[in-house]
Each structure stands twice: as C-alpha cells, then as structure tokens.
C-alpha atoms as a PDB file:
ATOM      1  CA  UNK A   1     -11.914   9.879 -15.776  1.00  0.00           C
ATOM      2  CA  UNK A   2     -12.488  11.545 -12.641  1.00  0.00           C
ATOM      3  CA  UNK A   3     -10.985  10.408  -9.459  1.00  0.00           C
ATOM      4  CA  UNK A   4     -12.085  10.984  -5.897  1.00  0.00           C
ATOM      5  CA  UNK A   5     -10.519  10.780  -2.263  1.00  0.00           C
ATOM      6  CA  UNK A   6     -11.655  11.000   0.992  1.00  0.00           C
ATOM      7  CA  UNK A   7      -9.076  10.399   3.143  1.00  0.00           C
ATOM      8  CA  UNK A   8      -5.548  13.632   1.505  1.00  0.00           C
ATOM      9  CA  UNK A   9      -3.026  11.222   4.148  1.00  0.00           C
ATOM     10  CA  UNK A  10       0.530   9.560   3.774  1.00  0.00           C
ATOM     11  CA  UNK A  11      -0.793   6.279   1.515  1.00  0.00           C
ATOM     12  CA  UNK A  12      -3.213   8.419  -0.304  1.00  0.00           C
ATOM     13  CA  UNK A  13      -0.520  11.379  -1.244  1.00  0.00           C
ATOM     14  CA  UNK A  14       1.531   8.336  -2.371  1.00  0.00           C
ATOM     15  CA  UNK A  15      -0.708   6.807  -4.448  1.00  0.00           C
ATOM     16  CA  UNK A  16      -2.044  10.475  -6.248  1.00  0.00           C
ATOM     17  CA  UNK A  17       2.011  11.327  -5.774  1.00  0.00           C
ATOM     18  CA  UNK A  18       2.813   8.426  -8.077  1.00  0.00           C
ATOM     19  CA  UNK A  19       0.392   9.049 -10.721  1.00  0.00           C
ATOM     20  CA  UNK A  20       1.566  12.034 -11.145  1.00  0.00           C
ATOM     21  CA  UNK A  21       4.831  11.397 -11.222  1.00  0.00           C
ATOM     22  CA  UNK A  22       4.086   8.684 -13.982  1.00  0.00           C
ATOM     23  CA  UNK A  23       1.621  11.305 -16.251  1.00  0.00           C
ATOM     24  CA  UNK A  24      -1.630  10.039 -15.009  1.00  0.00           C
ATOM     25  CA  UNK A  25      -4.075  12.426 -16.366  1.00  0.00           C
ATOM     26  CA  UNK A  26      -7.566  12.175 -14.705  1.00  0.00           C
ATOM     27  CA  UNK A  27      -8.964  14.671 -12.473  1.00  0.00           C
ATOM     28  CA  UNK A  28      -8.416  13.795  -9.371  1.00  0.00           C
ATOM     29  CA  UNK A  29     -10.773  15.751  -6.510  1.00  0.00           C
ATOM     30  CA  UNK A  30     -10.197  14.974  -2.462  1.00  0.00           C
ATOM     31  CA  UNK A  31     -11.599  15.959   0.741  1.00  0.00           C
ATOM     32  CA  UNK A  32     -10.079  15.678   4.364  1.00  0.00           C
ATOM     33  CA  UNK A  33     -10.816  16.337   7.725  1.00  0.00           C
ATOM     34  CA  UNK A  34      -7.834  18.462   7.870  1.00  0.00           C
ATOM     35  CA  UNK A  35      -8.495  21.184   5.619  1.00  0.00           C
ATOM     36  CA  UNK A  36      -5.178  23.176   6.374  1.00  0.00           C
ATOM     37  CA  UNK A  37      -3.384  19.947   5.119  1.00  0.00           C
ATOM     38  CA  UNK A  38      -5.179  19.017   1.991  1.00  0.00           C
ATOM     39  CA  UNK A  39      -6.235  22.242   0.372  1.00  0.00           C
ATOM     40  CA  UNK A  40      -2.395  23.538   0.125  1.00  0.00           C
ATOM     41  CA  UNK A  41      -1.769  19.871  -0.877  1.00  0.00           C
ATOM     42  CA  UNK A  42      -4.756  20.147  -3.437  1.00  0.00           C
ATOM     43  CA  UNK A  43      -3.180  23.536  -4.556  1.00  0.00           C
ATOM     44  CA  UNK A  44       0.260  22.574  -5.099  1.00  0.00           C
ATOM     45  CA  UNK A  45      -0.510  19.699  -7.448  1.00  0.00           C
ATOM     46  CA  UNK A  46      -3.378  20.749  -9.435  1.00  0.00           C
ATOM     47  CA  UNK A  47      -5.643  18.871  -8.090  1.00  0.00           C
ATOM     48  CA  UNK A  48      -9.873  19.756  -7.041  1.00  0.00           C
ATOM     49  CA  UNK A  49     -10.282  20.500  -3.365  1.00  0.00           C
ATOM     50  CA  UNK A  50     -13.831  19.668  -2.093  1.00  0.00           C
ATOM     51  CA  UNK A  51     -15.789  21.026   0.614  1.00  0.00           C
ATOM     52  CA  UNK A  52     -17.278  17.865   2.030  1.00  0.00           C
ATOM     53  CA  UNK A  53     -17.101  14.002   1.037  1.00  0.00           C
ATOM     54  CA  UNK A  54     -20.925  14.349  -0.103  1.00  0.00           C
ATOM     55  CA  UNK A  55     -19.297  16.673  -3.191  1.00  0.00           C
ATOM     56  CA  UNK A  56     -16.321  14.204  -3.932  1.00  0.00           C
ATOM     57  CA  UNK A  57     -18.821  11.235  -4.698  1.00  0.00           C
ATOM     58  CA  UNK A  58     -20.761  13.371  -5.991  1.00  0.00           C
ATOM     59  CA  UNK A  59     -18.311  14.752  -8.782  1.00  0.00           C
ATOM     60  CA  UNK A  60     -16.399  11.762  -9.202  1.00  0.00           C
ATOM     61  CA  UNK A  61     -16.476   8.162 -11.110  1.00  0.00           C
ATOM     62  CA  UNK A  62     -14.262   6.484  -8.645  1.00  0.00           C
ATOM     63  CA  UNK A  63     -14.577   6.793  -4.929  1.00  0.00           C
ATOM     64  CA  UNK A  64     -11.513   6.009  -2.818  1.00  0.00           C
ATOM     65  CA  UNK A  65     -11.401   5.693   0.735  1.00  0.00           C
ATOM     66  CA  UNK A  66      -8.221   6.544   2.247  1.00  0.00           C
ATOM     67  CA  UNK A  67      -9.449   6.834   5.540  1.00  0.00           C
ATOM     68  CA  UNK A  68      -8.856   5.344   9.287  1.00  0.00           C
ATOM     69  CA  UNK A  69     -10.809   2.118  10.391  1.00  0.00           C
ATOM     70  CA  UNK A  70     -11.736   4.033  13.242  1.00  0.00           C
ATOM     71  CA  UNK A  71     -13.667   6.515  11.156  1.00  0.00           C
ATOM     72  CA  UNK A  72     -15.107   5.000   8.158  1.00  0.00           C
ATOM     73  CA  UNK A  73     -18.584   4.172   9.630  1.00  0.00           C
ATOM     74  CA  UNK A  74     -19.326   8.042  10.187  1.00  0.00           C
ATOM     75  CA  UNK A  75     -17.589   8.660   6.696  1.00  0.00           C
ATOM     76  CA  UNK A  76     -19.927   6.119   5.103  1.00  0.00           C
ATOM     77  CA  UNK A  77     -22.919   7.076   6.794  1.00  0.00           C
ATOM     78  CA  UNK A  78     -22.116  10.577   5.436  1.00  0.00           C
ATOM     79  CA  UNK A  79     -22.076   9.716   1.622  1.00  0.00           C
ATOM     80  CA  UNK A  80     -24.659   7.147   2.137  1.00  0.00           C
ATOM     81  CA  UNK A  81     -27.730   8.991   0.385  1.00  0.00           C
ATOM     82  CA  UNK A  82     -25.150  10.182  -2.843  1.00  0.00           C
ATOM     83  CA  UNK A  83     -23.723   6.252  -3.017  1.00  0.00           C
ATOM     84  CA  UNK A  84     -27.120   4.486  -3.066  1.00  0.00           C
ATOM     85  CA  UNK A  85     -28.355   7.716  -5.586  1.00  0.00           C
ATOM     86  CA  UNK A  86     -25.026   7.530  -8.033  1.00  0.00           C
ATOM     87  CA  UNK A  87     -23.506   3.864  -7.793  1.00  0.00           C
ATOM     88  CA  UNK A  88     -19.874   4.942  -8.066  1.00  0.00           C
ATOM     89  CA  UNK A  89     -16.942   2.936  -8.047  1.00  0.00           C
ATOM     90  CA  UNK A  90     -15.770   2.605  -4.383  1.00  0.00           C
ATOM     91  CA  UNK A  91     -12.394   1.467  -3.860  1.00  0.00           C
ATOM     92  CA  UNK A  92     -11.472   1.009  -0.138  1.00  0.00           C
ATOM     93  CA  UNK A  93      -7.982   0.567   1.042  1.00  0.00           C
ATOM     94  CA  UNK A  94      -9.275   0.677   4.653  1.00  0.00           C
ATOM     95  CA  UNK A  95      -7.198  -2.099   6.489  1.00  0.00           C
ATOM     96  CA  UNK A  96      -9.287  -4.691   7.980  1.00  0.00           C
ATOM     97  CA  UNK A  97     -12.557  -4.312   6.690  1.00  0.00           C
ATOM     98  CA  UNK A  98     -14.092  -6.058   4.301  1.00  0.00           C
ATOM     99  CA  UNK A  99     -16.543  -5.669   0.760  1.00  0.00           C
ATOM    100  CA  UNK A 100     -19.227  -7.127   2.692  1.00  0.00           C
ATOM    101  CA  UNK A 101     -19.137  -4.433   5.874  1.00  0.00           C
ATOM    102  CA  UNK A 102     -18.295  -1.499   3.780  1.00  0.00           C
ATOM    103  CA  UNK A 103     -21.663  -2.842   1.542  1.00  0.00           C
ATOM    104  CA  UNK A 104     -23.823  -3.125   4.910  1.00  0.00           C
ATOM    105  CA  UNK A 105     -22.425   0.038   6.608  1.00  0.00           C
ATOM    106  CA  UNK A 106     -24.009   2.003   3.244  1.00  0.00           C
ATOM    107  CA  UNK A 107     -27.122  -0.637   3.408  1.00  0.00           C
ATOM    108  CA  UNK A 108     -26.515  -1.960   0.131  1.00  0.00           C
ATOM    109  CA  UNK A 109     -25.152  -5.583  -0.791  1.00  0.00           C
ATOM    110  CA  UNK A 110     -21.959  -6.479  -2.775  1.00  0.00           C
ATOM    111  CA  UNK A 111     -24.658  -7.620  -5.901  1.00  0.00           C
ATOM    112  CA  UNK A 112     -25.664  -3.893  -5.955  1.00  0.00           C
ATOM    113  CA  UNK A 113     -22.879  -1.836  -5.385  1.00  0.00           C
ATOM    114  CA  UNK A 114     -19.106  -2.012  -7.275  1.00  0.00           C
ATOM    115  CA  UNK A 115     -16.767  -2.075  -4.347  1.00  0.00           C
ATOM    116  CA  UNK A 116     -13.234  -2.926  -4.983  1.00  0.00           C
ATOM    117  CA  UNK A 117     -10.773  -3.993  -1.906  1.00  0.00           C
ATOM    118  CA  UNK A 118      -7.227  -2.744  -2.296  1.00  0.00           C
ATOM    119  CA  UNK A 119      -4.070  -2.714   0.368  1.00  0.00           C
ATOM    120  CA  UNK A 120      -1.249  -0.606  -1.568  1.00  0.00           C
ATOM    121  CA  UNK A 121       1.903   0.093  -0.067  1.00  0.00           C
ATOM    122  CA  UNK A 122       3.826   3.517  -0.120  1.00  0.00           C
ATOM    123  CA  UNK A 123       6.670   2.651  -2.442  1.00  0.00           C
ATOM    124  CA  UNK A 124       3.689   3.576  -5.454  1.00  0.00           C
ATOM    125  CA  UNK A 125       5.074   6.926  -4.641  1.00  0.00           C
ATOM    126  CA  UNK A 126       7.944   5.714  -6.919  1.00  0.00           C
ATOM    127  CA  UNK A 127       6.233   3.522  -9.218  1.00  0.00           C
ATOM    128  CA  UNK A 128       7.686   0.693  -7.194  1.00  0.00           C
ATOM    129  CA  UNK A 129       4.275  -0.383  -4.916  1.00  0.00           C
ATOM    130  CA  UNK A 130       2.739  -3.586  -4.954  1.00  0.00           C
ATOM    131  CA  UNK A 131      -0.657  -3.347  -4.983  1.00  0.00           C
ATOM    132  CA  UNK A 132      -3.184  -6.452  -3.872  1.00  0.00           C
ATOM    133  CA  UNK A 133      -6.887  -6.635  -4.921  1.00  0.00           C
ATOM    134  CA  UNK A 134     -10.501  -8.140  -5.205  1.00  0.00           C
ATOM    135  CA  UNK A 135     -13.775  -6.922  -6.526  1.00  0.00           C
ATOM    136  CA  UNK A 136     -17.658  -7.431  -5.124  1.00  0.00           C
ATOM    137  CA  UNK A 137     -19.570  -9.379  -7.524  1.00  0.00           C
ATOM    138  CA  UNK A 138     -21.266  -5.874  -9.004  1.00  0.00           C
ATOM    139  CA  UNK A 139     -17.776  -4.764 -10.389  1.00  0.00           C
ATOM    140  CA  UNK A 140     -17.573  -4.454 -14.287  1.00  0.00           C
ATOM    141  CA  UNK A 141     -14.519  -6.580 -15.813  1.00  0.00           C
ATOM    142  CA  UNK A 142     -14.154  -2.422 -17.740  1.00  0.00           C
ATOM    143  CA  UNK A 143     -13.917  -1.019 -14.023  1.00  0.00           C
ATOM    144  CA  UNK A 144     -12.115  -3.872 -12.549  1.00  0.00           C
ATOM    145  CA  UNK A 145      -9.136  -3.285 -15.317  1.00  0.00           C
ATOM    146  CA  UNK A 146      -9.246   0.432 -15.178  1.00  0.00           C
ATOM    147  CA  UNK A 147      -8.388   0.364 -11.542  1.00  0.00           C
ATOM    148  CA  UNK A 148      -5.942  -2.287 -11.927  1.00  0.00           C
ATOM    149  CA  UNK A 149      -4.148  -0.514 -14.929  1.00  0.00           C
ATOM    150  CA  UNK A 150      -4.264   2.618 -12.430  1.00  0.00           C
ATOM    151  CA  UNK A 151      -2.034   0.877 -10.037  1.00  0.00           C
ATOM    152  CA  UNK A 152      -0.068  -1.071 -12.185  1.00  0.00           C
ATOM    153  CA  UNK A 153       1.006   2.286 -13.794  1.00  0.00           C
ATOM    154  CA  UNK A 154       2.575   2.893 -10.187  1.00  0.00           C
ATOM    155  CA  UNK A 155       4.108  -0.747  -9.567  1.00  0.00           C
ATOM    156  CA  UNK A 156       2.695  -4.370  -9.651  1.00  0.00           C
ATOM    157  CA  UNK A 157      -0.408  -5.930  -8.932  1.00  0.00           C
ATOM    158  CA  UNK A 158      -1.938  -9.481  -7.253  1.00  0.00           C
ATOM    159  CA  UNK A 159      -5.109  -9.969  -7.252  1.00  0.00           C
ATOM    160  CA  UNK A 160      -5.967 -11.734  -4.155  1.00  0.00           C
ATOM    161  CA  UNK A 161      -8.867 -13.364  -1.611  1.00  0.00           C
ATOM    162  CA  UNK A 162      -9.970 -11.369   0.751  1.00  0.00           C
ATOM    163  CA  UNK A 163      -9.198 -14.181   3.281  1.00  0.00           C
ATOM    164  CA  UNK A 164      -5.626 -13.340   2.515  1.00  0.00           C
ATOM    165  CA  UNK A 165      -5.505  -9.854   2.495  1.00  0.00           C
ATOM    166  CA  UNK A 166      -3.844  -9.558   5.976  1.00  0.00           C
ATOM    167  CA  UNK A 167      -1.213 -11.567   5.318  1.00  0.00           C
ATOM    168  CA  UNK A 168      -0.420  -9.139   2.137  1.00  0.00           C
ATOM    169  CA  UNK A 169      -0.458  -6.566   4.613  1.00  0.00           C
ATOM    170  CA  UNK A 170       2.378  -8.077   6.559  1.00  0.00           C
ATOM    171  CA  UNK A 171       4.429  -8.935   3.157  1.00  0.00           C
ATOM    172  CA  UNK A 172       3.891  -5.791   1.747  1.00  0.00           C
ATOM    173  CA  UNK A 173       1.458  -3.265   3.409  1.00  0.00           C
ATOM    174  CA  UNK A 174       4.214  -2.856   6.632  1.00  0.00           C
ATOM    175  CA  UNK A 175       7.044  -4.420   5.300  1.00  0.00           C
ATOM    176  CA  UNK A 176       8.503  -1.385   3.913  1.00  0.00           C
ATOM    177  CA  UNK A 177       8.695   0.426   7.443  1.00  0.00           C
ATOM    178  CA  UNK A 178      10.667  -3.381   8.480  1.00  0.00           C
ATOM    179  CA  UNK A 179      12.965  -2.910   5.255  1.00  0.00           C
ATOM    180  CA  UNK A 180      13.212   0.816   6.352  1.00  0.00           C
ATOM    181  CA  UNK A 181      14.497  -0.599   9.604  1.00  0.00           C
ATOM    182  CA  UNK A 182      17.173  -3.607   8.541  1.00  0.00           C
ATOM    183  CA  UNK A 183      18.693  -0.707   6.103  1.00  0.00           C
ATOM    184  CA  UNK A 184      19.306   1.580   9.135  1.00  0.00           C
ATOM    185  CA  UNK A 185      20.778  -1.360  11.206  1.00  0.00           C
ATOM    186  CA  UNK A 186      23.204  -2.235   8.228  1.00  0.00           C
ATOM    187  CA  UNK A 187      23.985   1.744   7.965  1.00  0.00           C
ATOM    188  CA  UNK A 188      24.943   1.565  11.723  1.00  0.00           C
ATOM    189  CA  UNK A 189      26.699  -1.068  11.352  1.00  0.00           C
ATOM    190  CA  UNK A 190      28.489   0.528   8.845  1.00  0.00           C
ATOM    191  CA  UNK A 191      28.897   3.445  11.043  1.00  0.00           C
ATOM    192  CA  UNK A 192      30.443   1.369  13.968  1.00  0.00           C
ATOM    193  CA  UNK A 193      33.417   0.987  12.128  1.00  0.00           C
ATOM    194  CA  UNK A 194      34.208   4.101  10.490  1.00  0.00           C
ATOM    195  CA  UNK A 195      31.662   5.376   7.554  1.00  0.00           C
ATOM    196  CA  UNK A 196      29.243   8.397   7.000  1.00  0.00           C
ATOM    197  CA  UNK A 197      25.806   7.191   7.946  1.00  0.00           C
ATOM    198  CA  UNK A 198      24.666   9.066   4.624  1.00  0.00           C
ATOM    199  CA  UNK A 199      27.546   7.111   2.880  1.00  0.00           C
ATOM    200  CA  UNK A 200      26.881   3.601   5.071  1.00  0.00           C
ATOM    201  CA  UNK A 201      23.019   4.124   4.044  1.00  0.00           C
ATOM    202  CA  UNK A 202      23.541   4.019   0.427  1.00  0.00           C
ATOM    203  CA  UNK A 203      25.315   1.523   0.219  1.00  0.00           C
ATOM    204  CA  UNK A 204      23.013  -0.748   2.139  1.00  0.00           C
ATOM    205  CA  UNK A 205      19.804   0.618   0.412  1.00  0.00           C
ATOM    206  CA  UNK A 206      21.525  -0.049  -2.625  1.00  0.00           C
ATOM    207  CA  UNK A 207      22.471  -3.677  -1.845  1.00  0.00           C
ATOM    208  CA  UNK A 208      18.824  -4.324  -0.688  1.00  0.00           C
ATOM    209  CA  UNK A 209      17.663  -2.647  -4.085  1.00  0.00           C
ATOM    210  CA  UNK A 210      19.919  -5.159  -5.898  1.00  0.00           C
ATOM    211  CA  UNK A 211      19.408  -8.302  -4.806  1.00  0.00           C
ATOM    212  CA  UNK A 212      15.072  -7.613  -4.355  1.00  0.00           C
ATOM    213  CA  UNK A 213      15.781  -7.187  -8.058  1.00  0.00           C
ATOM    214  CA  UNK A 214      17.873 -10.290  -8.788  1.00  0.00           C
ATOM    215  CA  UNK A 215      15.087 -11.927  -6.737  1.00  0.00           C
ATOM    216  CA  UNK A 216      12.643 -11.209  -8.857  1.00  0.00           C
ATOM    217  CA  UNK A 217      15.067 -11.660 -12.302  1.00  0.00           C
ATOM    218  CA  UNK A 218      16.071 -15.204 -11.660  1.00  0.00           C
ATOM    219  CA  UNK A 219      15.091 -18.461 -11.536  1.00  0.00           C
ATOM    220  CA  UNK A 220      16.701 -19.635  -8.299  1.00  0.00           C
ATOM    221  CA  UNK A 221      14.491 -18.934  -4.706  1.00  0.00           C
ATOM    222  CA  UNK A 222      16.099 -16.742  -2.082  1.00  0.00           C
ATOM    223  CA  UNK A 223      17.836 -19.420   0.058  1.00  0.00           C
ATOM    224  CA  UNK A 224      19.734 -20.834  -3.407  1.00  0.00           C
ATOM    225  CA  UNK A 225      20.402 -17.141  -3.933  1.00  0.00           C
ATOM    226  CA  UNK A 226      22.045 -17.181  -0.506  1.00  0.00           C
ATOM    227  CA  UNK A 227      23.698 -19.770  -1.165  1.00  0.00           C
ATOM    228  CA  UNK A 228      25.674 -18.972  -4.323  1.00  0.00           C
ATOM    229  CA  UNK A 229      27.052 -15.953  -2.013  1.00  0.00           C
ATOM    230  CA  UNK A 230      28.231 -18.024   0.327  1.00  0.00           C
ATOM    231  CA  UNK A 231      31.559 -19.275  -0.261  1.00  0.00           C
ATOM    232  CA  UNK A 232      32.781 -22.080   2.026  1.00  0.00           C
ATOM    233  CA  UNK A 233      34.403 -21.029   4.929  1.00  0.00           C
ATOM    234  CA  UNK A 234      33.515 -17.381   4.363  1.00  0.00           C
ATOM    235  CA  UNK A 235      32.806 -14.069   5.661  1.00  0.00           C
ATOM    236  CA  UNK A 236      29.132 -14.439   4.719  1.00  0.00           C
ATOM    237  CA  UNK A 237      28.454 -18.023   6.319  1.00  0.00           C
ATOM    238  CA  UNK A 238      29.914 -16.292   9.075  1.00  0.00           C
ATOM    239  CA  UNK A 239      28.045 -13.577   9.449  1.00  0.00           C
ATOM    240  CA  UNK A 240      24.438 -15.216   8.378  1.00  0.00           C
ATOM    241  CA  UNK A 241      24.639 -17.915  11.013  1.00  0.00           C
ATOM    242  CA  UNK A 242      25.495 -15.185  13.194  1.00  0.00           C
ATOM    243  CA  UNK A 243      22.237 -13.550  12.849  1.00  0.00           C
ATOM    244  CA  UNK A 244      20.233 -16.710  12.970  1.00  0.00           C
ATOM    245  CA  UNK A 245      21.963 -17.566  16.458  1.00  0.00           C
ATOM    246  CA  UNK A 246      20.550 -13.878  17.277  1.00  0.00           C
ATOM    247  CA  UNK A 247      17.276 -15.277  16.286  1.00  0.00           C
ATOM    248  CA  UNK A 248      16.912 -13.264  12.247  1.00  0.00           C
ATOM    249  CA  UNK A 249      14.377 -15.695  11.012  1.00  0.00           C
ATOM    250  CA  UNK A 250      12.708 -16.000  13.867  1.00  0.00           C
ATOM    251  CA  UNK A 251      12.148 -12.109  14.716  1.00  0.00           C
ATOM    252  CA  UNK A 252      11.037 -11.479  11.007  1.00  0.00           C
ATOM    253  CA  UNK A 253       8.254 -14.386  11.104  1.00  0.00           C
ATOM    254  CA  UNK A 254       7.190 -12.741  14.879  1.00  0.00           C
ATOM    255  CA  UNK A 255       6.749  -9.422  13.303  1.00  0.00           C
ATOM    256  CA  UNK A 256       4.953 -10.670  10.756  1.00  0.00           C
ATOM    257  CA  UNK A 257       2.718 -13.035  12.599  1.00  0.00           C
ATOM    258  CA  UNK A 258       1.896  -9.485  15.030  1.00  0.00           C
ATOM    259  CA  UNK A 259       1.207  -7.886  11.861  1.00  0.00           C
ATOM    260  CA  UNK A 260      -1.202 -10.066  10.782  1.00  0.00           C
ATOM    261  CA  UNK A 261      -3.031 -10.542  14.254  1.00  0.00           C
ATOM    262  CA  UNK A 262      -3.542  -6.676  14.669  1.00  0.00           C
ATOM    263  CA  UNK A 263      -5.060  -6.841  11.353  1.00  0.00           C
ATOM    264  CA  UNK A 264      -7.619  -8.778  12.209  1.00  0.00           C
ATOM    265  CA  UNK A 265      -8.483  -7.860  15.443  1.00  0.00           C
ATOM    266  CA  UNK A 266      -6.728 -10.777  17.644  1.00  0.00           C
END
C-alpha cells in the first residue's frame, strides 16, 4: 500500500508519526510547500519526498490532503488532470469542506470519484486520536475499511454525517488544545501554593488521563461519576460549585459553540 500527502504539517506529521510509531508499513510519499521542512522530515523517517503534488497522486493509492482551507482550490486544480486520469483514493481532512466541493473543485461528482471525509485529532501521534469519518457514494466497502483500520491502528474511530462533522471538531478536533489548557490552570494552581510546575503538571495530566479512562470503562455517565467523588460536605462539592459560580459549564459550552461557528463559516 502506498500512501500519499500533500500537506508534511502538525496533524499530518501526527498522523504518519503515529503509524510509525505503531509499525505501519506502507510507503508513505509527501509533498509540501515548504520544502526545507518536509524533505529533512521525509529524510529522517524513511519516508519518499516528492517534487510536486502531481507526482504524489501520481505514485500513490491513497491521496491525503493535509492542507489549509485557504489553499486547497489551487492544490486541487493542480492534481486535477492525474485525479480524473488515476481515480485514487482521496481522503481530505480539510476542515470545513465537504465530499461534494472537493468532487466539484476537481469537476467530478461523488458517484465517480472515492473521496473519504476525515477530522483526526493530534493525540494519533500516540495512538490515542479519535478519528471521525464518511465516504462519497464511489468508495469501496475494501477502501472504506482499509482507511478506517489505518486510523484505528492510531486510536478510535466514529463514523459520522457530514452534517455533524463540525461539532466533532469542537469535541475532538480542538478539544485537545482546551484540555491542554484546563491541565495548565490545575498545574498553576498547583504552583500557587507551593509545587514544581513540572511536578504540579503531572499530576494533573495524570488525573485527567485517569478519570477520561474510567469514563470510558464504566457504566455510570460523567455527572454520576462526579458524584460518587463528592462526599457530602466536602472539599470537592466545594470546589466544583466554585467553578460553576465562575461560570465552568458555561465557558466550556461557549468555546465550543465558537468552535463550531468558525467551522462553518458563521
């Protein structure tokens, strides 16, 4: 199997960074606008550095576009002639556009062309992303479950409407950069009276770790989870309604309603 990128930056290094981490081994060939960023990448990991995009569709089965919104028309008018020619695989993790526009921006239709949608999130660096996708009518149930198995080698998997594919952006597409953020407030909190911030910041990251884990382990929903931690009259009553007078809930469902609305445009 021979896989392609266009598009060497942070979500695709994860992504190819994950693989390899996990033995993934397919050829994997990319091509960047940055050329003193990707070739030393390329180099360093084994992987095929390509001259242009034309030569990465050209060479490879699956097509993945890593790039910025802002740039995929002129990247897709580019490999336009070797798409219609080849019929490879694309997979697009381009945020906010859909099968349909990537299919009319390389003047084909979703019935002629295998497109598959996909919004990863960086934590596939670790084997730990969560991956959501959907497929244009054209896609294979074969190609469909080879790139699902690709991803769920590197975490877990949803497969998803499009129509809801901003809102997975918010849950999970961002949300690591928010998680990023609580664990630094709890590590200055920590900090405030008296720890390391290395020291305050493993402990919190390892607390988050824990209970996204138990989570996902038991039965119970988060809010009976929070409740069997809080004994009556305790420390953590205390400080939980503390944060919800400073507005916790309320913040998090802001940020992710902005999320969402950026997504799509508003």
């Amino acid at each position: 199997m021979k896989l392609g990128f266009i598009g060497a930056g942070n979500m695709a290094r994860a992504i190819i960074n994950g693989w390899l981490s996990q033995g993934q081994k397919a050829e994997i060939y990319l091509h960047s606008a940055r050329k003193a960023s990707y070739e030393p990448y390329a180099k360093e990991h084994g992987l095929h550095a390509c001259d242009s995009n034309t030569e990465v569709v050209s060479t490879a089965d699956i097509i993945f576009l890593a790039v910025k919104p802002i740039v995929l028309a002129e990247v897709l008018h580019e490999i336009k002639a070797t798409v219609q020619e080849k019929k490879p695989v694309i997979v697009s993790m381009v945020t906010g556009v859909s099968i349909a526009e990537i299919a009319d921006l390389l003047e084909l239709t979703p019935k002629d062309l295998e497109i598959i949608r996909i919004m990863p999130n960086v934590n596939a660096e670790i084997a730990a992303g969560m991956t959501a996708l959907n497929a244009s009518p054209a896609v294979t149930e074969t190609n469909f479950a080879r790139v699902k198995g690709l991803f769920e080698m590197i975490g877990q998997t949803e497969i998803l409407p499009e129509k809801d594919f901003s809102t997975f952006v918010a849950l999970a597409g961002s949300s690591p950069a928010y998680v990023y953020f609580f664990i630094d407030a709890m590590s200055r909190a920590g900090v405030k009276y008296g720890l390391k911030k290395d020291q305050a910041t493993k402990i919190a990251a390892q607390a988050v770790l824990g209970s996204a884990q138990k989570v996902l382990a038991d039965q119970k929903t988060p809010m009976q989870l929070v409740d069997d931690v809080c004994s009556p009259g305790g420390t953590t009553i205390a400080g939980l309604l503390a944060m919800e007078e400073a507005g916790f809930m309320t913040a998090v469902i802001k940020g992710m309603d902005a999320t969402i609305n950026k997504d799509q445009g508003k």
